[in-house]
N, C-alpha and C. Protein backbone atom coordinates (compact mmCIF):
# COMPACT_ATOMS: atom_id res chain seq x y z
N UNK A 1 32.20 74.85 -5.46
CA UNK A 1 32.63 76.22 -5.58
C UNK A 1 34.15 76.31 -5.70
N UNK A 2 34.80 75.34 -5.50
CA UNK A 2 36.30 75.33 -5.06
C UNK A 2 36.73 75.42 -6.88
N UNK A 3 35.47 74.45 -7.52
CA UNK A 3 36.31 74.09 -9.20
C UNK A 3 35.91 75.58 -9.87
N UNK A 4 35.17 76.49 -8.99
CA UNK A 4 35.18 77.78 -9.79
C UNK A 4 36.02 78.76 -9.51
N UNK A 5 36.70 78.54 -8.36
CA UNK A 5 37.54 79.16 -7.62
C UNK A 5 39.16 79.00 -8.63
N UNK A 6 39.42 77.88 -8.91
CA UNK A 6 40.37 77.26 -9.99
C UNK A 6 39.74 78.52 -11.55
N UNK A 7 38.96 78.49 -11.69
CA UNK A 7 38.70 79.21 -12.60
C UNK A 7 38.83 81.08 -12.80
N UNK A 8 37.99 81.50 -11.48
CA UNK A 8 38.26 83.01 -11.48
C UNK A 8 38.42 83.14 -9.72
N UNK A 9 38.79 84.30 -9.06
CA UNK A 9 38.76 84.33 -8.07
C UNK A 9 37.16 84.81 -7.04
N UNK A 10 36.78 83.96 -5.97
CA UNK A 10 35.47 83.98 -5.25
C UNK A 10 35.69 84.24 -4.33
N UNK A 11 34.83 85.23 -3.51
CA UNK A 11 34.65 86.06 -2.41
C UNK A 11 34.61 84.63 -1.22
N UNK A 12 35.19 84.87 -0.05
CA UNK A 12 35.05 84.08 1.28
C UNK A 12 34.73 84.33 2.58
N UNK A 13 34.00 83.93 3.24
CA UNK A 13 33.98 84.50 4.55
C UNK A 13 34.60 83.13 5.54
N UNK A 14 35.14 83.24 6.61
CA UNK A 14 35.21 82.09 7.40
C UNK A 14 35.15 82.19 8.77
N UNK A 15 34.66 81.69 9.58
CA UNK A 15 34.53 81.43 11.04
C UNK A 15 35.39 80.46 11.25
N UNK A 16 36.25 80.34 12.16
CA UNK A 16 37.28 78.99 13.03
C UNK A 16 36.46 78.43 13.82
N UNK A 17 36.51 77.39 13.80
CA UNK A 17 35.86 76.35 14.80
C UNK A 17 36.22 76.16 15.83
N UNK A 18 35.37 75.60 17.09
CA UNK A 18 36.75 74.51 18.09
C UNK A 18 37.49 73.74 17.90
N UNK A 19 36.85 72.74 16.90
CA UNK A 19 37.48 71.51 16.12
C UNK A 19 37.55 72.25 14.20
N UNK A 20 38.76 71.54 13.83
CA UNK A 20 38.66 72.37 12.48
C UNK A 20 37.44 71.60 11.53
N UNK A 21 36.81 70.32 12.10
CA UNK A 21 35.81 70.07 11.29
C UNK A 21 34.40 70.95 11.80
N UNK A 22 34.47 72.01 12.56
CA UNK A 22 33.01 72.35 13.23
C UNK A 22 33.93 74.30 12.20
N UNK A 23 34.49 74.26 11.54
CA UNK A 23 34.88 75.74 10.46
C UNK A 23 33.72 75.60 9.41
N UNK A 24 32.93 76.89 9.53
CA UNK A 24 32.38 77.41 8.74
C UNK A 24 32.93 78.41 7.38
N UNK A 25 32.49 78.18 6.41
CA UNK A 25 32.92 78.39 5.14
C UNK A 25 31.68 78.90 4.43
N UNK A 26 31.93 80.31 3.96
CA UNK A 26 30.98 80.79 2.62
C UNK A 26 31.72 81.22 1.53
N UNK A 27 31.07 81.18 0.61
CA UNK A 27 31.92 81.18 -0.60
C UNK A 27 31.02 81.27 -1.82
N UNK A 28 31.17 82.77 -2.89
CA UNK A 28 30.26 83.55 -3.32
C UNK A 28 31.24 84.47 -4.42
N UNK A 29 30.52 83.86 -5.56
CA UNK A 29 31.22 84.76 -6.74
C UNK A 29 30.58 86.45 -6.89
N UNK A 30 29.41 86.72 -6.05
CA UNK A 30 29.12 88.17 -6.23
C UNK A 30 28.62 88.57 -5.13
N UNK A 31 28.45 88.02 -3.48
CA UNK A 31 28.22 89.01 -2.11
C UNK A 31 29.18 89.17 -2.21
N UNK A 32 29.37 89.91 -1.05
CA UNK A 32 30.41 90.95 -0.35
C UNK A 32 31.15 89.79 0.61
N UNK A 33 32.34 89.79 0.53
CA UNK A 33 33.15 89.26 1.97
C UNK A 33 32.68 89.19 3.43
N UNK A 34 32.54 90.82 3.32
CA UNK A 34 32.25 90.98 4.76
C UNK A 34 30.80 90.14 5.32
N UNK A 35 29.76 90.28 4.19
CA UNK A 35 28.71 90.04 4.42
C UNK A 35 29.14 88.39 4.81
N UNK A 36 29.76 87.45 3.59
CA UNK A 36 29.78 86.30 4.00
C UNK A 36 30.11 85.85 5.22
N UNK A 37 31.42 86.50 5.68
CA UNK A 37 31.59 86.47 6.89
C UNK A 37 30.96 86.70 7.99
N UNK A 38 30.13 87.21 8.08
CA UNK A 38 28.95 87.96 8.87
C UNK A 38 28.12 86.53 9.23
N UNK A 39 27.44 86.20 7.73
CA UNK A 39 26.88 84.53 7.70
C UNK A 39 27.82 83.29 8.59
N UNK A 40 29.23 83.30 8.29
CA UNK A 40 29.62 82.25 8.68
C UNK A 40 29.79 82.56 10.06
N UNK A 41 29.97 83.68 10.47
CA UNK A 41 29.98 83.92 11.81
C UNK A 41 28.59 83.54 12.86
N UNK A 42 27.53 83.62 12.06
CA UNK A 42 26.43 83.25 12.60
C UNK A 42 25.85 82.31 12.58
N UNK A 43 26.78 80.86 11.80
CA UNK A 43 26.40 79.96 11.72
C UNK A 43 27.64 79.24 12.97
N UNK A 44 28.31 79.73 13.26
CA UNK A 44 30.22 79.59 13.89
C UNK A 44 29.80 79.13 15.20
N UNK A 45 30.85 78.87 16.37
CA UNK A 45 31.09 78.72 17.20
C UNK A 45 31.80 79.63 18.47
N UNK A 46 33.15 80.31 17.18
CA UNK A 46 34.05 81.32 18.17
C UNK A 46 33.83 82.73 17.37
N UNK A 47 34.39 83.43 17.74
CA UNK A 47 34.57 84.91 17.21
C UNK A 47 35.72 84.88 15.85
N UNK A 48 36.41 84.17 16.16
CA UNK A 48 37.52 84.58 14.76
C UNK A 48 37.39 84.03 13.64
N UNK A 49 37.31 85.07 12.51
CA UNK A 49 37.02 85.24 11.63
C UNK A 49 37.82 85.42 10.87
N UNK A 50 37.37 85.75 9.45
CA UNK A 50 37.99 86.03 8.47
C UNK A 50 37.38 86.59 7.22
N UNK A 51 37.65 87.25 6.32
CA UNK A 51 37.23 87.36 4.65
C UNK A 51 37.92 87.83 3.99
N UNK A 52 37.53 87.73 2.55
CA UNK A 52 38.67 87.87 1.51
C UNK A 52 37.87 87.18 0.18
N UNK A 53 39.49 87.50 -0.67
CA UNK A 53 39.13 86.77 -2.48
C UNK A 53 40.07 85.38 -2.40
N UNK A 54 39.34 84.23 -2.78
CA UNK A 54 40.18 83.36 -2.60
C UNK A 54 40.47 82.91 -4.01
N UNK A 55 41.43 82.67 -4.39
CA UNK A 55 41.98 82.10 -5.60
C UNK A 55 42.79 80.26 -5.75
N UNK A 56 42.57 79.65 -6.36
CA UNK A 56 43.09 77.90 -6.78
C UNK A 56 43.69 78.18 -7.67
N UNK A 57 44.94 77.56 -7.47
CA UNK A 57 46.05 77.19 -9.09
C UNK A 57 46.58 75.70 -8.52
N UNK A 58 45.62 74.77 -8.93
CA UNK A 58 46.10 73.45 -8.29
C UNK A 58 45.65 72.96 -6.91
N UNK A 59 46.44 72.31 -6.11
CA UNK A 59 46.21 71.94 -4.82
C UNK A 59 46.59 73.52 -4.09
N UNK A 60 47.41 74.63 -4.18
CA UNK A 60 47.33 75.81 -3.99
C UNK A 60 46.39 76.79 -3.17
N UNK A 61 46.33 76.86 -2.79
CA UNK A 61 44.98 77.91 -2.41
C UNK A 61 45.48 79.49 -1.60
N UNK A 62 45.11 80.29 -2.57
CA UNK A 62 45.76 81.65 -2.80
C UNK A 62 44.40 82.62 -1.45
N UNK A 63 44.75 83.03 0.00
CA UNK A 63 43.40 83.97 0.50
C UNK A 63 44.03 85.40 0.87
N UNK A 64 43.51 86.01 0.02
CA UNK A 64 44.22 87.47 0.37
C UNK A 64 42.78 88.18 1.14
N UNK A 65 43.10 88.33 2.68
CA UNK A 65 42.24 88.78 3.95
C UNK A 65 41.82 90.45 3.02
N UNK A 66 40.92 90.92 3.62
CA UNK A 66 40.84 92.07 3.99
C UNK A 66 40.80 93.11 5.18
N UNK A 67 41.06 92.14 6.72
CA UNK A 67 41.84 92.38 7.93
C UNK A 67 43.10 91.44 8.41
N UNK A 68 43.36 91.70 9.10
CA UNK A 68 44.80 91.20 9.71
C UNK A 68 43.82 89.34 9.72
N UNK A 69 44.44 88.22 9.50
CA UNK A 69 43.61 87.25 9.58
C UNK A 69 43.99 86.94 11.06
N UNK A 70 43.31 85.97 11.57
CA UNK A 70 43.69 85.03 12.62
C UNK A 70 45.19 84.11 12.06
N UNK A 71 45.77 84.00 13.47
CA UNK A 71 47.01 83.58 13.47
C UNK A 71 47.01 81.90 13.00
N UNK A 72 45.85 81.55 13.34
CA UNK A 72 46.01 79.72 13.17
C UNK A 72 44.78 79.57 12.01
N UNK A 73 44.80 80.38 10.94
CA UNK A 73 44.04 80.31 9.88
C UNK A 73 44.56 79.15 8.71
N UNK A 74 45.74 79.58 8.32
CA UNK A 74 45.99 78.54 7.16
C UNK A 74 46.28 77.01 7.79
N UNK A 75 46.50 76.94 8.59
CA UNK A 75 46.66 75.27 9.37
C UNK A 75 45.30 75.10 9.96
N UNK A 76 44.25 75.73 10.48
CA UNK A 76 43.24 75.22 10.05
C UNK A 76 42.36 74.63 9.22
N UNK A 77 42.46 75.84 7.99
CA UNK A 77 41.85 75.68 6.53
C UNK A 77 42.44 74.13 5.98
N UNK A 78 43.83 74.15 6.21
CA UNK A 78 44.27 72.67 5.72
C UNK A 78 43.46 71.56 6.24
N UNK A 79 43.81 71.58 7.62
CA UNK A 79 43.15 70.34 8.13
C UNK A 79 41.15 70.34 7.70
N UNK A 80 40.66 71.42 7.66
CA UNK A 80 39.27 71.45 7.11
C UNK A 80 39.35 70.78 6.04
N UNK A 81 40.16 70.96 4.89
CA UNK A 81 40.13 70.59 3.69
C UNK A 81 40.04 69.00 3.73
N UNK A 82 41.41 69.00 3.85
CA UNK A 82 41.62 67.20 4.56
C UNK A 82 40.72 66.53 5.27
N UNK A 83 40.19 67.55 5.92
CA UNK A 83 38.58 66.43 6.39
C UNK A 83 37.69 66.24 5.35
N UNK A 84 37.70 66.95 4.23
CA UNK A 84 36.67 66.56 3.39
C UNK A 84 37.32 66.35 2.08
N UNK A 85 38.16 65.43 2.22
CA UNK A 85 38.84 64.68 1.22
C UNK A 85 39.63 65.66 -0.04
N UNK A 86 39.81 66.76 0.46
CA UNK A 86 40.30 67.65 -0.58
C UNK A 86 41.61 68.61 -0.28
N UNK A 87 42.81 68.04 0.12
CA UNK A 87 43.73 68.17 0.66
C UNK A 87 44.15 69.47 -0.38
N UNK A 88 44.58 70.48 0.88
CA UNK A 88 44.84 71.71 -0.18
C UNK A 88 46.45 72.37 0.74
N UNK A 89 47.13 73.16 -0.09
CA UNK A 89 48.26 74.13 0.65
C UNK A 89 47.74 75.61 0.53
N UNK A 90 47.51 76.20 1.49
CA UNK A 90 47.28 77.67 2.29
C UNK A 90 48.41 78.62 1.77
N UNK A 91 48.35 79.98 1.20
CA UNK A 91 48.72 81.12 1.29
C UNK A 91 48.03 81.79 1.58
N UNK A 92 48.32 82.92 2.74
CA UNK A 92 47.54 83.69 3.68
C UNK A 92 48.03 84.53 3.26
N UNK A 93 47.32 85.90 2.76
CA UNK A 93 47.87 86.91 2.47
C UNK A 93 47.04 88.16 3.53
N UNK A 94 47.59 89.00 4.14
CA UNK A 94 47.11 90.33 4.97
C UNK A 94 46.68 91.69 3.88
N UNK A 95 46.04 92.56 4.13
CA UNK A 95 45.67 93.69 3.65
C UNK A 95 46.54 94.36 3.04
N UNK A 96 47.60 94.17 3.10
CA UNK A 96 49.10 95.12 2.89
C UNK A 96 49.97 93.94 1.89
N UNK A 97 49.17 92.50 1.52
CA UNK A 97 50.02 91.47 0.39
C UNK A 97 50.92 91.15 1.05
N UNK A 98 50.88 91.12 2.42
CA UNK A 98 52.02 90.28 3.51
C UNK A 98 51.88 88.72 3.66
């Protein structure tokens, strides 16, 4: 889903883990965010969450939230990535393109 993500932008939901390899990830060119999130939350461990449109231009990775995100989101997402051999750089974007 990531090489379609490079292509157009795909809906995300995410749950944080305890460990960043126990982060749940959905990822969906036509549900709803919230909904995904909803899923990853119920597949999750902790409460914090996340959703949004995520966009790839390269190793890049573009997530513009649709709530305030969690504070230790993009240094999570990295190290997730990096666990599964797909080393990426995080832009976190807030509701307001902050």
């Amino acid at each position: 889903m990531i090489t379609v993500a490079k292509q157009k932008p795909v809906n995300m939901g995410i749950c944080i883990g305890k460990m960043p390899e126990t982060t749940e990830i959905r990822l969906d060119r036509v549900r709803n965010p919230a909904s995904l999130m909803r899923a990853a939350k119920a597949a999750g461990e902790t409460p914090k969450t996340a959703c949004g449109v995520l966009t790839v231009e390269g190793v890049n990775a573009k997530l513009t939230c649709e709530k305030d995100p969690p504070l230790v989101l993009a240094k999570t997402l990295r190290k997730f990535f990096k666990s599964i051999d797909l080393p990426m750089k995080f832009t976190i974007f807030g509701p307001e393109g902050k």
